[in-house]
C-alpha atoms as a PDB file:
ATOM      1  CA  UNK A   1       0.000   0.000   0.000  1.00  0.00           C
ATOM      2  CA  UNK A   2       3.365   2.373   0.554  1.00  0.00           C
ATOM      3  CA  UNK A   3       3.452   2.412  -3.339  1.00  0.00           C
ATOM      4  CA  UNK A   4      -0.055   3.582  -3.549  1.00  0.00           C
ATOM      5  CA  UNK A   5       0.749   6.429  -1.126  1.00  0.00           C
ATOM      6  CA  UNK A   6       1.045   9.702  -3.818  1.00  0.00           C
ATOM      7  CA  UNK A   7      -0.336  13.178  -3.385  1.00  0.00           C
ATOM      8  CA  UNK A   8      -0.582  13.302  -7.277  1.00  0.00           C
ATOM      9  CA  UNK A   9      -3.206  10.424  -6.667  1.00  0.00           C
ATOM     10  CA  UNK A  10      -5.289  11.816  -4.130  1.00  0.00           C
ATOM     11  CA  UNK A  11      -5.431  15.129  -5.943  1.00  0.00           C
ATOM     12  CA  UNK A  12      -6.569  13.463  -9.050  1.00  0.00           C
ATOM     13  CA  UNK A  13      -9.206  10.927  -7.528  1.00  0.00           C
ATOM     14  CA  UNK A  14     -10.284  14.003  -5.604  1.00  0.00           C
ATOM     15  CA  UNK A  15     -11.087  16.192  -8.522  1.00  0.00           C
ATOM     16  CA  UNK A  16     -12.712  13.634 -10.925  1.00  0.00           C
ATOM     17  CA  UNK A  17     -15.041  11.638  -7.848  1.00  0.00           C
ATOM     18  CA  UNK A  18     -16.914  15.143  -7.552  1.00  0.00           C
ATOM     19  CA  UNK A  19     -17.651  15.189 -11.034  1.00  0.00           C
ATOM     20  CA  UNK A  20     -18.947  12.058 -11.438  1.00  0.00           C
ATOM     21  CA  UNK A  21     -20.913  11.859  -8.836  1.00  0.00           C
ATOM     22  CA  UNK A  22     -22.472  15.597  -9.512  1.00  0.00           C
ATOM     23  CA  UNK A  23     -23.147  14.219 -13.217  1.00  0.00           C
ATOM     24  CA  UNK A  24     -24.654  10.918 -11.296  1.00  0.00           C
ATOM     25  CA  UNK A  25     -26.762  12.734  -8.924  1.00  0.00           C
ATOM     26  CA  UNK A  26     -28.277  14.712 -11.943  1.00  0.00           C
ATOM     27  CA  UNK A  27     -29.141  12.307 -14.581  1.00  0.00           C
ATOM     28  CA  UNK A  28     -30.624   9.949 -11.232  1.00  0.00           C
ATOM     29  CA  UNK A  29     -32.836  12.944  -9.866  1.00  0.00           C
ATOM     30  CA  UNK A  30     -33.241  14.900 -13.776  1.00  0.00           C
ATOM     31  CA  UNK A  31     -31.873  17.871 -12.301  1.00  0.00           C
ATOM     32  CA  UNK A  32     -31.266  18.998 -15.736  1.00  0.00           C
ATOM     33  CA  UNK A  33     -34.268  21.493 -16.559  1.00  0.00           C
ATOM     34  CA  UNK A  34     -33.771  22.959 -12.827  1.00  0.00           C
ATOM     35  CA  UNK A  35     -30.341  23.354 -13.151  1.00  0.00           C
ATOM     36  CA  UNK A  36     -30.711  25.188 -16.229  1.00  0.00           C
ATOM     37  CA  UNK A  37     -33.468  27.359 -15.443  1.00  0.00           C
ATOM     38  CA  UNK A  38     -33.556  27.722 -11.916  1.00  0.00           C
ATOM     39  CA  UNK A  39     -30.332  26.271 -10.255  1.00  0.00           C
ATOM     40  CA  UNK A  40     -27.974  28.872 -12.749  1.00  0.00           C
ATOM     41  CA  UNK A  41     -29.756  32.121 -11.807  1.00  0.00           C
ATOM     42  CA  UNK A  42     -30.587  31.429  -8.036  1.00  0.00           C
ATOM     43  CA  UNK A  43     -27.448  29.795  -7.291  1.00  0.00           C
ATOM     44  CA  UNK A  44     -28.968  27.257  -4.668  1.00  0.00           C
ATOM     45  CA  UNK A  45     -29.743  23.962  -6.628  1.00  0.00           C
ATOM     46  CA  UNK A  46     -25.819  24.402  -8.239  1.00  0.00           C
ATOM     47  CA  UNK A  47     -24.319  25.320  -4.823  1.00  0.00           C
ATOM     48  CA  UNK A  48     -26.251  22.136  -3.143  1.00  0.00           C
ATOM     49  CA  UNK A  49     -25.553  20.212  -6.090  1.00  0.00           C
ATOM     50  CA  UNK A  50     -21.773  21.216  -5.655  1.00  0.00           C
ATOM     51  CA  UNK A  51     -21.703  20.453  -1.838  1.00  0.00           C
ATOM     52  CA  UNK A  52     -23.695  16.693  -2.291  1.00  0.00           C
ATOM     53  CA  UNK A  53     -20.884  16.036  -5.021  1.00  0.00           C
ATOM     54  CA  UNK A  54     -17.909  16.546  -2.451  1.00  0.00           C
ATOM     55  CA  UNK A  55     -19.483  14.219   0.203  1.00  0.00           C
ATOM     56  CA  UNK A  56     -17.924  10.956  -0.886  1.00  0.00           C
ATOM     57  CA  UNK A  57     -14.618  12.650  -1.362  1.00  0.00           C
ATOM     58  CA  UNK A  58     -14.655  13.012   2.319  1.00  0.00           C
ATOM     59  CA  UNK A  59     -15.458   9.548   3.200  1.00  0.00           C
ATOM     60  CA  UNK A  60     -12.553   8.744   1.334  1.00  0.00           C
ATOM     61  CA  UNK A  61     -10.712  10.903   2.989  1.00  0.00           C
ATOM     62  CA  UNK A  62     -11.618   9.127   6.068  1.00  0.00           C
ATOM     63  CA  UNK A  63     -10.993   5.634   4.559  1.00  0.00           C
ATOM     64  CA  UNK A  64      -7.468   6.549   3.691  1.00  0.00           C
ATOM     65  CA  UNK A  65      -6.607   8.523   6.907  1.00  0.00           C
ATOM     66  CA  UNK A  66      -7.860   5.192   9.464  1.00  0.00           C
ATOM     67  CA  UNK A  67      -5.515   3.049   6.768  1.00  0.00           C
ATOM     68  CA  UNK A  68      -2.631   4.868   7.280  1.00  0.00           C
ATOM     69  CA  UNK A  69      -2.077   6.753   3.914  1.00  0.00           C
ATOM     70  CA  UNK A  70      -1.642  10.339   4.848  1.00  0.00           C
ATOM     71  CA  UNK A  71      -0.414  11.612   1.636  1.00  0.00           C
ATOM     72  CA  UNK A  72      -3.755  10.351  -0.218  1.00  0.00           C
ATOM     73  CA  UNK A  73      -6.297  11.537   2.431  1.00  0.00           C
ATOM     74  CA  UNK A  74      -3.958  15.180   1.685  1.00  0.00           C
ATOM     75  CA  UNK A  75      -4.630  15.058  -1.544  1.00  0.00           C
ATOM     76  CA  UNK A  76      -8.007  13.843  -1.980  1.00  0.00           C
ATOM     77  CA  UNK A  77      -8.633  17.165   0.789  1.00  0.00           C
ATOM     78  CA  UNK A  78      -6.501  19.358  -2.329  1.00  0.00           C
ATOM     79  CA  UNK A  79      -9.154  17.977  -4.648  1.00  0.00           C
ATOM     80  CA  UNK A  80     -11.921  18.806  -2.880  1.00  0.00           C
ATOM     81  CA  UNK A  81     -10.861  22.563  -2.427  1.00  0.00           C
ATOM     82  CA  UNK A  82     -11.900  23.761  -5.621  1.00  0.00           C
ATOM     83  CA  UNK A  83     -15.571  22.564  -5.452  1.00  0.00           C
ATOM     84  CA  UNK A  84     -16.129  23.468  -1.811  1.00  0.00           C
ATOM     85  CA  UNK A  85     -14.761  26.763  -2.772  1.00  0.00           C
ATOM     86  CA  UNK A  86     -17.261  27.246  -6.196  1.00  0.00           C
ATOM     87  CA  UNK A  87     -20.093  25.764  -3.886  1.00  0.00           C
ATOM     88  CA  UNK A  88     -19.315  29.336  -1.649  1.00  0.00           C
ATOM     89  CA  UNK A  89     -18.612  31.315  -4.585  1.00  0.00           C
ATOM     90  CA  UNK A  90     -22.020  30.305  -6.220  1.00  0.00           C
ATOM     91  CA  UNK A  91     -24.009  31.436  -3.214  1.00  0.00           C
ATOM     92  CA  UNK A  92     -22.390  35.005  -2.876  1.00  0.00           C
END
């Protein structure tokens, strides 16, 4: 598991496991016509949308912190930033 220890692979598994699960949660719940009508010029369905999307990245965070492998759990928080931060940036 030492080998499987990288920041590169936290960061990257943290910035695509948003996505797909935002693009999940959509097509599950046909967001789509809220999220373009609705969602874009309020703010709050995007912003909640945004916020749901980041929740597994911190399990995983927590998976990989109890197993020992700091420099993921780092990087998966790295990946995270940017959609936590456009989930705040949406609202204001």
């Amino acid at each position: 598991m030492e080998r499987l220890d990288k920041y590169w692979i936290g960061i990257v598994v943290g910035l695509i496991l948003p996505a797909v699960v935002g693009y999940i949660y959509i097509d599950t719940y046909n967001l789509y016509y809220a999220l373009s009508t609705f969602g874009l010029a309020l703010g709050k369905t995007l912003s909640k949308l945004l916020i749901v999307s980041v929740f597994p990245d911190m399990a995983f965070i927590f998976v990989f912190y109890a197993a020992d492998m700091w420099k993921v759990s780092k990087g998966l928080l790295i990946g995270a930033f940017p959609y936590l931060l456009a989930s705040i940036a949406v609202i204001l």
